[in-house]
Protein backbone atom coordinates (compact mmCIF):
# COMPACT_ATOMS: atom_id res chain seq x y z
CA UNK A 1 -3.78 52.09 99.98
CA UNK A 2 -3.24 48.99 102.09
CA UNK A 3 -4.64 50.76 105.47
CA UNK A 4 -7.88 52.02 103.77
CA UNK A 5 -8.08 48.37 102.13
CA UNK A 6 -8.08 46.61 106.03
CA UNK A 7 -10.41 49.50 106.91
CA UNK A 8 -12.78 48.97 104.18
CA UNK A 9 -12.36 45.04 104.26
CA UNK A 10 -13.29 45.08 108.50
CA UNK A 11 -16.42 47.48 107.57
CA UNK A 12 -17.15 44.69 104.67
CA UNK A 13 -17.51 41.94 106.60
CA UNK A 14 -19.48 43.50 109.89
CA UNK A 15 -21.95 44.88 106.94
CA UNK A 16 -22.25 41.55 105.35
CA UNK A 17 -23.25 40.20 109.05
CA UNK A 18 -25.85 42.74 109.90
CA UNK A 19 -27.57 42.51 106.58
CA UNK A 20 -27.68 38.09 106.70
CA UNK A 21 -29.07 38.68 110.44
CA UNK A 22 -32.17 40.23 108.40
CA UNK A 23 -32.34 38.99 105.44
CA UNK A 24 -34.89 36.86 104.39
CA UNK A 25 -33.65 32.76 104.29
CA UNK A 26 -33.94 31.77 100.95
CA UNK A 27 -33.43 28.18 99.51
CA UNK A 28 -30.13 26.76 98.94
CA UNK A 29 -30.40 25.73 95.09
CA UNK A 30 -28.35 27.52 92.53
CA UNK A 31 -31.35 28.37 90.20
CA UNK A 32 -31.33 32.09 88.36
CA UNK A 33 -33.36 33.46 91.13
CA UNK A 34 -30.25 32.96 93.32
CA UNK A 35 -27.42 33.88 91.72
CA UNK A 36 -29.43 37.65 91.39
CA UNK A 37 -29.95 37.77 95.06
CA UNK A 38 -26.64 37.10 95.72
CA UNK A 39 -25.27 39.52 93.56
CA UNK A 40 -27.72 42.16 95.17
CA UNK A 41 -26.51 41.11 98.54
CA UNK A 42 -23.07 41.76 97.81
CA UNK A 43 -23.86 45.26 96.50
CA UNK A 44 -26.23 46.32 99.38
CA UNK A 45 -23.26 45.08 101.55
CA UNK A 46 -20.61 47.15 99.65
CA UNK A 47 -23.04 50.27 100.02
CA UNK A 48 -23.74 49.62 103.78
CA UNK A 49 -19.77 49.68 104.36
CA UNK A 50 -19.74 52.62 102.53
CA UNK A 51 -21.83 54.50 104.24
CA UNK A 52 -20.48 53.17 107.49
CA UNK A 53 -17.11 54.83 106.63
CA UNK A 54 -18.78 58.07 105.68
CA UNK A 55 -20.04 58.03 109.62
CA UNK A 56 -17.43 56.89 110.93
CA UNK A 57 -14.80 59.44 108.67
CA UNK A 58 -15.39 62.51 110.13
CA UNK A 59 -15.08 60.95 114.24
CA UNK A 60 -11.25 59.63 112.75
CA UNK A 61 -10.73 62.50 110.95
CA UNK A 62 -11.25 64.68 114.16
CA UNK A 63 -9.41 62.42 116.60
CA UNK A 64 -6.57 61.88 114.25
CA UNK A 65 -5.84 66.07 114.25
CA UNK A 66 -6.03 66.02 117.88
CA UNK A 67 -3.40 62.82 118.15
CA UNK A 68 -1.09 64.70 115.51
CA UNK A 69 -1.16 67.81 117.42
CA UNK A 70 -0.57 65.64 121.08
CA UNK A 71 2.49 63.58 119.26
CA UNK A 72 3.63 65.82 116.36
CA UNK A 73 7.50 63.67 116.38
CA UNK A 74 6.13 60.08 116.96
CA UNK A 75 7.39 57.60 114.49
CA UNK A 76 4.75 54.94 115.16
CA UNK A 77 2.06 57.71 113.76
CA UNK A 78 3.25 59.19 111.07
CA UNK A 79 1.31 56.82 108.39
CA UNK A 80 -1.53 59.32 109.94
CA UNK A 81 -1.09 62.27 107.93
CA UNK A 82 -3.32 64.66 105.96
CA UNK A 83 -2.66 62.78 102.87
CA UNK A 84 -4.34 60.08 104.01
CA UNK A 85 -7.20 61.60 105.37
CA UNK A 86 -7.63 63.89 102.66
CA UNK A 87 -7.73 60.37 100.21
CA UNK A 88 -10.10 58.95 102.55
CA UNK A 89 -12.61 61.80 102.32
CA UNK A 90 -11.91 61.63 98.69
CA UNK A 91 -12.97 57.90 98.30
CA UNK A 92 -15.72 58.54 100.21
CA UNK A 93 -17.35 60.59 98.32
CA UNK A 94 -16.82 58.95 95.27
CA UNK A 95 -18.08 55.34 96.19
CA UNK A 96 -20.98 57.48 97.63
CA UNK A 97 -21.24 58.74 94.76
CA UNK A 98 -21.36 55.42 92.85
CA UNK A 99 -23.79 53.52 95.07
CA UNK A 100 -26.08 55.86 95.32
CA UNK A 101 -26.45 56.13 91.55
CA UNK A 102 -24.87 53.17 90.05
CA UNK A 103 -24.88 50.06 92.13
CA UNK A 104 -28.53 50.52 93.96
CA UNK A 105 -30.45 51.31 91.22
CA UNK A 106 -28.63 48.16 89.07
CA UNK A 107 -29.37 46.07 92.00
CA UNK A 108 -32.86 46.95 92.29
CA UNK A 109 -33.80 46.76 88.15
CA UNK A 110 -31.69 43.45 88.43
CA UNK A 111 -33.41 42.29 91.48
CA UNK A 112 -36.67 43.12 89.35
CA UNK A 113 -35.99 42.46 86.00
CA UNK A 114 -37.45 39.18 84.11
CA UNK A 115 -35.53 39.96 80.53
CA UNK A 116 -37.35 41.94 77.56
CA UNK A 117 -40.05 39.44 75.67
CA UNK A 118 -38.43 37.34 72.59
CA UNK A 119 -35.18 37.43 74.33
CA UNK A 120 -33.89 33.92 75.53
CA UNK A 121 -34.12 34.43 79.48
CA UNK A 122 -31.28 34.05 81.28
CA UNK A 123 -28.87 36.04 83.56
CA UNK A 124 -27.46 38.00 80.46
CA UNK A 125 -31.20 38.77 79.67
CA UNK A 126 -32.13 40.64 82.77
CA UNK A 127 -28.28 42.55 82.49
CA UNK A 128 -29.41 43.61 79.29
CA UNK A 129 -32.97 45.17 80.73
CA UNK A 130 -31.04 46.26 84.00
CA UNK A 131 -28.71 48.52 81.69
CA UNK A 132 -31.31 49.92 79.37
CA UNK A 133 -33.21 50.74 82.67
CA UNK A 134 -30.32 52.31 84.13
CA UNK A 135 -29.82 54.69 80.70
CA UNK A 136 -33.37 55.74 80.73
CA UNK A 137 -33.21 56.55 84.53
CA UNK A 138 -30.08 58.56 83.93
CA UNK A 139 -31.66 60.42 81.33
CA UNK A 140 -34.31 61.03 83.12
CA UNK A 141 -32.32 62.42 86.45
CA UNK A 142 -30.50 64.49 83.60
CA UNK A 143 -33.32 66.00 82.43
CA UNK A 144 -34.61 67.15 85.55
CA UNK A 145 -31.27 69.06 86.59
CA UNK A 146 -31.40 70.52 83.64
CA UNK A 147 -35.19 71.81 84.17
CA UNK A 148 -33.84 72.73 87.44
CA UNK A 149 -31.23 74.85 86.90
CA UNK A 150 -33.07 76.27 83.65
CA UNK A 151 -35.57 77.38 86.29
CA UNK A 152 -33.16 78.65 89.71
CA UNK A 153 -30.07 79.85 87.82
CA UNK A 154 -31.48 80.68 84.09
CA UNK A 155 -27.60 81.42 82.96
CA UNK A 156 -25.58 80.16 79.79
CA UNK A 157 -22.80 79.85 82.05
CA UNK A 158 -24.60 77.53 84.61
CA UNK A 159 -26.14 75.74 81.57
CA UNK A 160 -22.56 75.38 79.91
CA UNK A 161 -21.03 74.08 82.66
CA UNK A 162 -23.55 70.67 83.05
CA UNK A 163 -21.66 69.52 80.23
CA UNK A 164 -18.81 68.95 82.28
CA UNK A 165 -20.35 65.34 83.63
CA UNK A 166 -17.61 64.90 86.15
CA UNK A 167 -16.38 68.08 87.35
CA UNK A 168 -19.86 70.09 87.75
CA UNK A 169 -22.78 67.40 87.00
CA UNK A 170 -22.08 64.97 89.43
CA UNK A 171 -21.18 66.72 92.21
CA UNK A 172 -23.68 69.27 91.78
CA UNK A 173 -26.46 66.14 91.56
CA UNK A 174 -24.58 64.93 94.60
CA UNK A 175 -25.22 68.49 96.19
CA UNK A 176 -28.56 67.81 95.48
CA UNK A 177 -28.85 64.65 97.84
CA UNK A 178 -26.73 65.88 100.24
CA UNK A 179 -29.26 68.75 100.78
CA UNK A 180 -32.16 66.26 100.62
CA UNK A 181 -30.82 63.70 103.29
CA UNK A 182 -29.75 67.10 105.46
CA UNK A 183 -33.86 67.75 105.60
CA UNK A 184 -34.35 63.94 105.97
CA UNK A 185 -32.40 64.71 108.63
CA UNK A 186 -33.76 67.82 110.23
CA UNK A 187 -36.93 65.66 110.38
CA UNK A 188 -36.00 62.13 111.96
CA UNK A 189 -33.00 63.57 114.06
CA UNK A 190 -35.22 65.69 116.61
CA UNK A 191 -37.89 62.82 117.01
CA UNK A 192 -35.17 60.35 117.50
CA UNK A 193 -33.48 62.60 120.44
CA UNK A 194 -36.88 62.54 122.14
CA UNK A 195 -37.59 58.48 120.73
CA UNK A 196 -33.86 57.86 122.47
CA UNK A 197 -35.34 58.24 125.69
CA UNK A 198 -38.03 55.16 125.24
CA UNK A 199 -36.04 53.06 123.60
CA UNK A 200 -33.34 53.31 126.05
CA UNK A 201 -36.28 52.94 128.69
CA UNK A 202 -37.47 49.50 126.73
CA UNK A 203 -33.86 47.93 126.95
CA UNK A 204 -33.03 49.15 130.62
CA UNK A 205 -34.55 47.91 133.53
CA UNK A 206 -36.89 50.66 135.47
CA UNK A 207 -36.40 51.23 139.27
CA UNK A 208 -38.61 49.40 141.36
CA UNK A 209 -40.88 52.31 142.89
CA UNK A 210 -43.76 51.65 144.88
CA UNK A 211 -44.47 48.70 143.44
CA UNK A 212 -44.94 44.52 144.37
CA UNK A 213 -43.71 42.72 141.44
CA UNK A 214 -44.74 39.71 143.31
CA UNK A 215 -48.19 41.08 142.72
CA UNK A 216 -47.89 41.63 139.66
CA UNK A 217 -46.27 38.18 138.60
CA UNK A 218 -49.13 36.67 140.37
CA UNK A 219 -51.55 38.89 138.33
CA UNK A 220 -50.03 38.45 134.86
CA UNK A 221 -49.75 34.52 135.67
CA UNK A 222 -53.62 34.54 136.28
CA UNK A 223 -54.33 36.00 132.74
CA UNK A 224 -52.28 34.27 131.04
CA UNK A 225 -53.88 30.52 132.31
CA UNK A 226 -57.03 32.06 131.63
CA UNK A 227 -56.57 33.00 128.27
CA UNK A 228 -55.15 29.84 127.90
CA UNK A 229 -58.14 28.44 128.79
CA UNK A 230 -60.56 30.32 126.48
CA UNK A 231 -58.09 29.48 123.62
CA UNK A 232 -58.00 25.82 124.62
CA UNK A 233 -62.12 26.14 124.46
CA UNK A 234 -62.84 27.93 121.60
CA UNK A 235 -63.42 26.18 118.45
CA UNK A 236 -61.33 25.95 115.64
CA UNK A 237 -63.83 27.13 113.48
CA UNK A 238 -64.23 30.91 115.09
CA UNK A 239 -60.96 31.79 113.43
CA UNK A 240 -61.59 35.47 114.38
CA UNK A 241 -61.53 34.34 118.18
CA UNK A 242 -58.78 32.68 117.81
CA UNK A 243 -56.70 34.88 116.16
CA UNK A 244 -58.08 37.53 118.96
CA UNK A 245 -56.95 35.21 121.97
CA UNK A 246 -53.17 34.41 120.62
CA UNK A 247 -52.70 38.07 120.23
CA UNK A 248 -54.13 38.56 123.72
CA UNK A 249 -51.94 35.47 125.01
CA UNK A 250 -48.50 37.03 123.15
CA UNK A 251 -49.19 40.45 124.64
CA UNK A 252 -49.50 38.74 127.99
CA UNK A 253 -46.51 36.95 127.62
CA UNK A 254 -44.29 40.13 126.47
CA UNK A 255 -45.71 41.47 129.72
CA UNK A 256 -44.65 38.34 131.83
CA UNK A 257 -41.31 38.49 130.44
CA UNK A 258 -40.84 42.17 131.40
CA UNK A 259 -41.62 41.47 134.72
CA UNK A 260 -39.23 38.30 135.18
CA UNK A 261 -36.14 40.29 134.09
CA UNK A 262 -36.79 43.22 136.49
CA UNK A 263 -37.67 41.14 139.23
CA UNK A 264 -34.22 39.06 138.40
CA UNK A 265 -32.16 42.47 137.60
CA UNK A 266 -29.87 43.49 140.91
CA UNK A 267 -30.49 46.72 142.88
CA UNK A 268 -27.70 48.42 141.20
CA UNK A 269 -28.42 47.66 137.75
CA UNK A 270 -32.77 49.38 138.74
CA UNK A 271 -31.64 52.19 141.45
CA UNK A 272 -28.47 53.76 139.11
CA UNK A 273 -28.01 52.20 135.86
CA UNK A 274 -31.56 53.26 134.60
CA UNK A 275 -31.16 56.76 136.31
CA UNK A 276 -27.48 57.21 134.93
CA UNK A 277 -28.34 56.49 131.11
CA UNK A 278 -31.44 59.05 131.48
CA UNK A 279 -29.89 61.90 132.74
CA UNK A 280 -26.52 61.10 130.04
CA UNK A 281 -29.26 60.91 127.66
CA UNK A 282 -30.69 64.34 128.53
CA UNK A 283 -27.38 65.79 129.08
CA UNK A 284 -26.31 65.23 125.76
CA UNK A 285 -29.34 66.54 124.10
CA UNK A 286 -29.39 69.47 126.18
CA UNK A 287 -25.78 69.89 124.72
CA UNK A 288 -26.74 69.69 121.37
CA UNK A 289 -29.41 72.00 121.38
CA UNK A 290 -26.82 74.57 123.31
CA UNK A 291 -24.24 74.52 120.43
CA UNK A 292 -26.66 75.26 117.69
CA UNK A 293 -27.94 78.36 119.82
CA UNK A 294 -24.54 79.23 119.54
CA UNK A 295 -24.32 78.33 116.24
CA UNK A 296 -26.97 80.87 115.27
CA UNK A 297 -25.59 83.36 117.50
CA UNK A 298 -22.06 82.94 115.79
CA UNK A 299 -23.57 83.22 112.62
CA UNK A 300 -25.51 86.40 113.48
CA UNK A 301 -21.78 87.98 114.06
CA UNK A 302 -19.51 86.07 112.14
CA UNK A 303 -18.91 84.98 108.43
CA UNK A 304 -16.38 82.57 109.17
CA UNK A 305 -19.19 80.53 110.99
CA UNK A 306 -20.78 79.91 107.47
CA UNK A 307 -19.86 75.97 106.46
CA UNK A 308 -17.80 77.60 103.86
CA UNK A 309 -16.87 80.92 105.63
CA UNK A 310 -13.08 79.97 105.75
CA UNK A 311 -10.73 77.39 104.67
CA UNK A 312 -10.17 74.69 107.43
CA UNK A 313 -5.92 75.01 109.00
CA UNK A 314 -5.16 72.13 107.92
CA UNK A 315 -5.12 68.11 109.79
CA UNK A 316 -2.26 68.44 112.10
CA UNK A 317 -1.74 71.86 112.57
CA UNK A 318 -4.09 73.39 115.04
CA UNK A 319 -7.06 72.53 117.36
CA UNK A 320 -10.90 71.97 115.77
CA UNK A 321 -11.85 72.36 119.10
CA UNK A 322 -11.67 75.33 121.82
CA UNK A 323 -11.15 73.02 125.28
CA UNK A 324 -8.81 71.01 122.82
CA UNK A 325 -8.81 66.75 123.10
CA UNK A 326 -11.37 67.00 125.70
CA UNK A 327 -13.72 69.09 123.46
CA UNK A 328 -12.93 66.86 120.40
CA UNK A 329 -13.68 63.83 122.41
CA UNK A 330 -17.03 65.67 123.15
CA UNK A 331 -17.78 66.49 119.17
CA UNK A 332 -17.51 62.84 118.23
CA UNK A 333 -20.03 61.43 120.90
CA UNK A 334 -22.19 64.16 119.68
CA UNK A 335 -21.49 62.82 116.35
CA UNK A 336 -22.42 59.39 116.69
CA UNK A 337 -25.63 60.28 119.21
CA UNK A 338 -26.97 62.64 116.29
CA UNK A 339 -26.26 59.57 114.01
CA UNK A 340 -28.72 56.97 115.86
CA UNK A 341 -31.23 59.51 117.15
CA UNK A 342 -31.86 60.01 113.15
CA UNK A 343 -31.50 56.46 112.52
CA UNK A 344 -34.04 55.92 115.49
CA UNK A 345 -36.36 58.69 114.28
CA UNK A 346 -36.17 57.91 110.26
CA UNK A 347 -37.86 53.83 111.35
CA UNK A 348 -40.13 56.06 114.06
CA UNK A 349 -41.98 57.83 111.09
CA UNK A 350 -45.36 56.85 110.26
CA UNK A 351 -43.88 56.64 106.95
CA UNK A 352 -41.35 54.29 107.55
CA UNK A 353 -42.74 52.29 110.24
CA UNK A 354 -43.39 49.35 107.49
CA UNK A 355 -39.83 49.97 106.74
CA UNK A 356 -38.14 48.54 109.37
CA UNK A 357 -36.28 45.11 108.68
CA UNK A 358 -37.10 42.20 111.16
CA UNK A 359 -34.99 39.66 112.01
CA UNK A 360 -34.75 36.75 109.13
CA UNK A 361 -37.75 38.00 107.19
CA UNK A 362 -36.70 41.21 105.43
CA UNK A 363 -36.96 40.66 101.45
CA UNK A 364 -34.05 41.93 99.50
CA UNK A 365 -36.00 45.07 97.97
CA UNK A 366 -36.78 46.30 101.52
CA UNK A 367 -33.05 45.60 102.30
CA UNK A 368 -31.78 47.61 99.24
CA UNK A 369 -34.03 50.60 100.31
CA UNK A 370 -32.84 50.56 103.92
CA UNK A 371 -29.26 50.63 102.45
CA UNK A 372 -30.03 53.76 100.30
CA UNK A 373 -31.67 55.70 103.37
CA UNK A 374 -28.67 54.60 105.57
CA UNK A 375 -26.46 56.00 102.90
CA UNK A 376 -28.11 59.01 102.70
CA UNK A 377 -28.55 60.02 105.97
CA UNK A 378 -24.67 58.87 107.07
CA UNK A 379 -23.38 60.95 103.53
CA UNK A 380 -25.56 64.06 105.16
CA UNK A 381 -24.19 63.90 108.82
CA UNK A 382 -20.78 65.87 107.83
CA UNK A 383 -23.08 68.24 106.29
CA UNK A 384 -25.63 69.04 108.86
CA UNK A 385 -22.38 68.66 111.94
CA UNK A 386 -20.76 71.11 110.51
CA UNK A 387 -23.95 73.36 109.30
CA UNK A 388 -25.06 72.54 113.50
CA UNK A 389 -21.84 73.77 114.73
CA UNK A 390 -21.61 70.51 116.19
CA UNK A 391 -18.08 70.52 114.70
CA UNK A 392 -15.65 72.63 113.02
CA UNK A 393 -13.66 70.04 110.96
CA UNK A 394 -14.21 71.66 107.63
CA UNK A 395 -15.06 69.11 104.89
CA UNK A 396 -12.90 67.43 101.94
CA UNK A 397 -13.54 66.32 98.95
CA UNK A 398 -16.63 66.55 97.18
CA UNK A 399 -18.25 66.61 100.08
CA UNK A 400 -17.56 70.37 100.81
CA UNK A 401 -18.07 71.35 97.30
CA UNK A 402 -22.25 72.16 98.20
CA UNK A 403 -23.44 75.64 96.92
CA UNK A 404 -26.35 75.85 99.28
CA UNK A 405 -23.47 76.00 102.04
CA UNK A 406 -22.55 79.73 101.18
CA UNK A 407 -26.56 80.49 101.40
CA UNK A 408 -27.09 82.33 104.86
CA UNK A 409 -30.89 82.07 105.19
CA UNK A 410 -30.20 78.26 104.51
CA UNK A 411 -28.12 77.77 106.69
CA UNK A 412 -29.83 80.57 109.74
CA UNK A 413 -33.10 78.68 108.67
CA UNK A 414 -31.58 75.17 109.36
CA UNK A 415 -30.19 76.00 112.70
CA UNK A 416 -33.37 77.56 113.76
CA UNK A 417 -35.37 74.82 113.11
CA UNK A 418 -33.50 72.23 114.22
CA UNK A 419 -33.13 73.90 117.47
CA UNK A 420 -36.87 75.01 117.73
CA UNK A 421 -38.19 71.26 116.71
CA UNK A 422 -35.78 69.28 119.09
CA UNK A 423 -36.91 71.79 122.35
CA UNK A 424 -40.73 70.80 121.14
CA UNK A 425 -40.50 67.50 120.48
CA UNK A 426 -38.65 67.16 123.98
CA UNK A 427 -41.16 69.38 125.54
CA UNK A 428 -43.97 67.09 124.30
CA UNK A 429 -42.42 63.93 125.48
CA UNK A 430 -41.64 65.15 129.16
CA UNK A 431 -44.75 66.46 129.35
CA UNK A 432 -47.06 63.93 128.07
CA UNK A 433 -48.31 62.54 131.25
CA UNK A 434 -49.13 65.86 132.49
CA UNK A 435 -50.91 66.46 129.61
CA UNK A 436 -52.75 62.95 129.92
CA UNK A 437 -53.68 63.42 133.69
CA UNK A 438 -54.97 66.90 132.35
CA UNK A 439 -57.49 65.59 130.03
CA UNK A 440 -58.10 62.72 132.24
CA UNK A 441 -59.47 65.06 134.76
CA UNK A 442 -61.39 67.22 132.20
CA UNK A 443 -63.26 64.44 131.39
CA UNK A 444 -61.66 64.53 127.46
CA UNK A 445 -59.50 61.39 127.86
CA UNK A 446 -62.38 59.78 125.72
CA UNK A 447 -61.55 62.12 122.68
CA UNK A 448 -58.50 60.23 121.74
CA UNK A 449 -56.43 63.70 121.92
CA UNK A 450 -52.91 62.20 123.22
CA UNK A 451 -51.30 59.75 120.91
CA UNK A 452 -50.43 57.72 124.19
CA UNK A 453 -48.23 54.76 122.88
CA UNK A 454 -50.42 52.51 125.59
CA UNK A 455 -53.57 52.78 123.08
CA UNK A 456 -52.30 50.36 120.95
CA UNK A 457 -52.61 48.03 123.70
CA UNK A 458 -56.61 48.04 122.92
CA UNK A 459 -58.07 45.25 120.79
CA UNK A 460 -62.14 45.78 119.75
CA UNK A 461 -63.53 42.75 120.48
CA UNK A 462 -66.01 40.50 118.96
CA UNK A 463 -68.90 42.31 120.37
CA UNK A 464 -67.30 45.78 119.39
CA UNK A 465 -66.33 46.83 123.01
CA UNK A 466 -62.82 47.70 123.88
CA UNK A 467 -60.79 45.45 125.83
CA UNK A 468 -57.47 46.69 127.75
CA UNK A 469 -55.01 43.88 129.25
């Protein structure tokens, strides 16, 4: 109990620092307003350490086999047992469990809630409408499992067995999600493998190629005086100029600041840094996609490739991995790659582009929905490793108890898609300049055919032409 206390009490506190780096600044007085948003701080917190632990669980469950196995004797190790894995997976699943469909929703209807009309308003007020909202929502999720199994599995057994709310109903629901955030998944993971590759190019410094960044700081230094003075000379009045020329001027400034840090990065960190995290990047994805073609072709000739095709030997007793520590090492990078590529493709989305918290102005709704998507996606990543092939740690808990799991065209269908999306999506992103040269020299550039990331760089003006910095 104490060491999954410290562990939970570490991935408290780096939570509660992330989520105060975006959260909004409110004021300091202790007025009702206040004492809510503090309250829904602390429980998006508790849920973001939550589903940190269900990330981070299956990496320590995997490396703690392997140290077992290297140091079966040592006395220093042996609070590292399959009890206490086993418990962890357990409690895992269960504060999943309750955040996703307890403390969330509460802290959204409180975060929302005014109190019902003719009641005195207060703090017990909007408790009171929080709780009645929270019983009408959980009717109404019951309801619609009910419909839902009515209509796939039309059996008195199956029906029977929802009354039993906490051995069937919830983890069944939980099923539910779990399939859900695995498609969530399947979506935002293979744009965030190809996405990986800009980003990474963004933060990195390119290598110098052909180019005089003297030139160019000379260049960019020219524009941006000039549009300094056309905003010093336009009238306050034209607001729409205005407005135009400061988005002009911040552009130019991103690009002067670009510029500086290349031309102060050293040789090494341009020529093999940049060239180093590229081909890692590529290496690893190429890796990924390799092990679900094996996946499929395991589960073309095997059962025991299913996700629930065999009971796992135990933590401890032998290897989860065929080339052993090395191999294990391998399947938690893998892990934790997967796990930002889909973080990096879920805010990528057209969808959820507005959904992306900024830096000291993210309002505590937007925070609690980021927290619910993190802990979906993190609660699905044992799921869809283990469905991948990624790993073959089989799961505990409740988290192994899905019944879509045993399905075989599921699962076939999952693999094939993931592995058929990721090799387009990285196909499309190496060849995009090809592709833009291409219509470039068929004259169709004009069409607007490429979603080139540099046409967002074009402002109309106020005479309705385009203007490109």
């Amino acid at each position: 109990f104490q060491i999954c206390f410290l562990l939970f009490a570490v991935l408290y506190i780096v939570s509660y620092f992330i989520i105060t780096r975006y959260k909004r600044k409110a004021d300091e007085q202790e007025d009702e307003d206040a004492i809510v948003n503090r309250i829904s701080l602390f429980l998006s917190t508790f849920t973001l350490a939550v589903s940190a632990g269900a990330v981070l669980l299956l990496p320590f469950s995997i490396i703690s086999n392997e140290i077992l196995l290297s140091f079966p004797q040592n006395y220093y190790i042996q609070w590292l047992n399959g009890s206490l894995i086993h418990g962890l997976w357990n409690l895992a699943s269960l504060f999943s469990n309750l955040c996703l469909f307890v403390l969330m929703p509460f802290a959204f209807f409180f975060l929302e809630s005014e109190g019902f009309a003719g009641l005195k308003k207060g703090i017990r007020a909007r408790i009171l409408e929080t709780l009645v909202m929270l019983i009408l929502l959980a009717l109404l999720i019951l309801g619609i499992v009910w419909v839902a199994s009515a209509l796939i599995d039309n059996d008195a057994a199956s029906m029977e067995s929802l009354y039993d709310l906490w051995e069937f109903y919830l983890p069944y629901l939980y099923s539910c999600i779990s399939l859900m955030g695995c498609l969530l998944l399947l979506l935002c993971t293979p744009v965030g493998l190809s996405r990986m590759f800009t980003v990474m190019g963004q933060l990195l410094v390119k290598p110098t190629i052909l180019e005089d960044l003297d030139e160019q700081m000379y260049i960019i230094t020219l524009e941006e005086e000039a549009i300094q003075r056309r905003l010093n000379g336009v009238s306050s009045t034209v607001e729409y100029q205005t407005v135009e020329l400061e988005w002009e001027l911040e552009k130019v400034k991103s690009k002067k600041t670009n510029l500086e840090r290349r031309k102060k990065a050293s040789a090494w960190e341009r020529n093999l840094v940049y060239p180093a995290v590229m081909i890692l990047l590529l290496t690893e994805t190429s890796i990924s996609v390799l092990l679900v073609a094996l996946n499929i072709l395991y589960l073309l000739v095997d059962e025991t490739a299913m996700p629930k095709g065999s009971g796992g030997p135990g933590i401890g007793n032998a290897s989860l991995s065929t080339f052993g520590f090395v191999g294990a090492a391998l399947e938690i990078i893998l892990i934790f790659y997967l796990m930002v590529s889909s973080v990096v493709g879920f805010y990528s989305l057209r969808f959820f582009e507005n959904f992306t918290p900024r830096k000291d102005d993210t309002t505590m709704t937007k925070i609690i929905g980021n927290c619910v998507s993190i802990l979906v996606l993190s609660s699905a990543l044992p799921v869809m490793s283990r469905t991948l092939g990624i790993t073959r740690f089989d799961l505990l808990g409740d988290f192994g108890r899905f019944n879509w799991l045993g399905n075989f065209y599921i699962v076939l269908s999952y693999n094939l898609l993931f592995a058929i999306v990721t090799t387009l999506c990285l196909v499309r992103k190496f060849t995009s300049a090809v592709r833009e040269e291409l219509l470039k020299a068929l004259g169709l550039d004009k069409l607007h055919l490429s979603n080139n990331p540099r046409d967002s760089e074009t402002k109309p003006s106020a005479n309705g032409h385009q203007k490109t910095l």
